[in-house]
Protein backbone atom coordinates (compact mmCIF):
# COMPACT_ATOMS: atom_id res chain seq x y z
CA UNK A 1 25.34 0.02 -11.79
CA UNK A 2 25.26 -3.56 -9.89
CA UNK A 3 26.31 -1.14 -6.75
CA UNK A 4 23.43 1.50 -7.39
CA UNK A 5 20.73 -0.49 -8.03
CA UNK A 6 22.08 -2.76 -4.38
CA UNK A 7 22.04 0.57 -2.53
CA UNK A 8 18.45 1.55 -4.00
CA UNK A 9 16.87 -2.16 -2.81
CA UNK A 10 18.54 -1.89 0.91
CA UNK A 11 16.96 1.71 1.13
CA UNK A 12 13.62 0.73 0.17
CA UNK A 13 13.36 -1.91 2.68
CA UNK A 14 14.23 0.19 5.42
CA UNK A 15 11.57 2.79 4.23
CA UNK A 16 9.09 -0.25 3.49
CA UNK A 17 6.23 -1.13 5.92
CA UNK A 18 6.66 -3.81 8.65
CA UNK A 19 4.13 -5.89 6.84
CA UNK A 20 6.13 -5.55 3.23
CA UNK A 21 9.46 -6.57 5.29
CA UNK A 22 7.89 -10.03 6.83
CA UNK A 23 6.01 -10.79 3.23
CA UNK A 24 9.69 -10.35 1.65
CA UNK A 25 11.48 -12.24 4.54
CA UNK A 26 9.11 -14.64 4.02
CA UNK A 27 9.05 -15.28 0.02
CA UNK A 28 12.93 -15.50 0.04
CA UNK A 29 12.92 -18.14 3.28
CA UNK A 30 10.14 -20.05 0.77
CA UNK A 31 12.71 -19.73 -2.22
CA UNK A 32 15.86 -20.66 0.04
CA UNK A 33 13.92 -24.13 0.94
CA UNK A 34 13.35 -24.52 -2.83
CA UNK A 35 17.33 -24.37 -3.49
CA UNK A 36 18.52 -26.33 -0.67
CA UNK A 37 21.88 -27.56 -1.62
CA UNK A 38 22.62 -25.48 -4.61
CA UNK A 39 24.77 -22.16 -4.30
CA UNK A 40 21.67 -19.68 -4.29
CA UNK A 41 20.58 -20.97 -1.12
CA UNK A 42 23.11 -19.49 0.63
CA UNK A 43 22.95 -15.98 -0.57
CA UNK A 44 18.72 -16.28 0.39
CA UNK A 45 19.53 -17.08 3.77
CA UNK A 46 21.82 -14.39 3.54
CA UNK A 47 19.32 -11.95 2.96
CA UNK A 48 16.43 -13.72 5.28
CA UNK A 49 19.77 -13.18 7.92
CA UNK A 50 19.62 -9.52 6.78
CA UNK A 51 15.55 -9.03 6.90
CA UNK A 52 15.67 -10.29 10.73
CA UNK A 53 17.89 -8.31 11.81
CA UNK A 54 16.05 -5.26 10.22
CA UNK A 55 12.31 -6.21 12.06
CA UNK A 56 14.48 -7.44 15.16
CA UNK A 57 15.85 -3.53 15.26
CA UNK A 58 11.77 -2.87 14.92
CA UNK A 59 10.76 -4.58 17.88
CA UNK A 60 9.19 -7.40 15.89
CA UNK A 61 9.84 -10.85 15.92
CA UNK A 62 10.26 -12.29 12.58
CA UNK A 63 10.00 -15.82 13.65
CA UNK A 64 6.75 -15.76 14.52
């Protein structure tokens, strides 16, 4: 199920907009910063990792 519903979230943010992508990338960079130090942290910068790499491979800059 855990699988599924992973595979589901990853193809909806490659068929989401560029503007849905940066407001994801960056609500999870806001909640990283909130967790610094505790275990969750890492897995958000995990997945702010993962969201730059998928506007990088859009020709958009996600640092901007």
């Amino acid at each position: 199920m855990i699988l599924a519903d992973m595979k589901a979230f990853f193809r909806r943010l490659e068929q989401g907009s560029d503007e849905e992508l940066m407001e994801l990338r960056t609500k999870v960079a806001d909640f990283a910063t909130r967790f610094a130090g505790n275990p969750i942290e890492k897995r958000a910068k995990t997945l702010v990792n993962y969201l730059d790499e998928e506007l990088l491979s859009r020709k958009i800059n996600p640092r901007e």
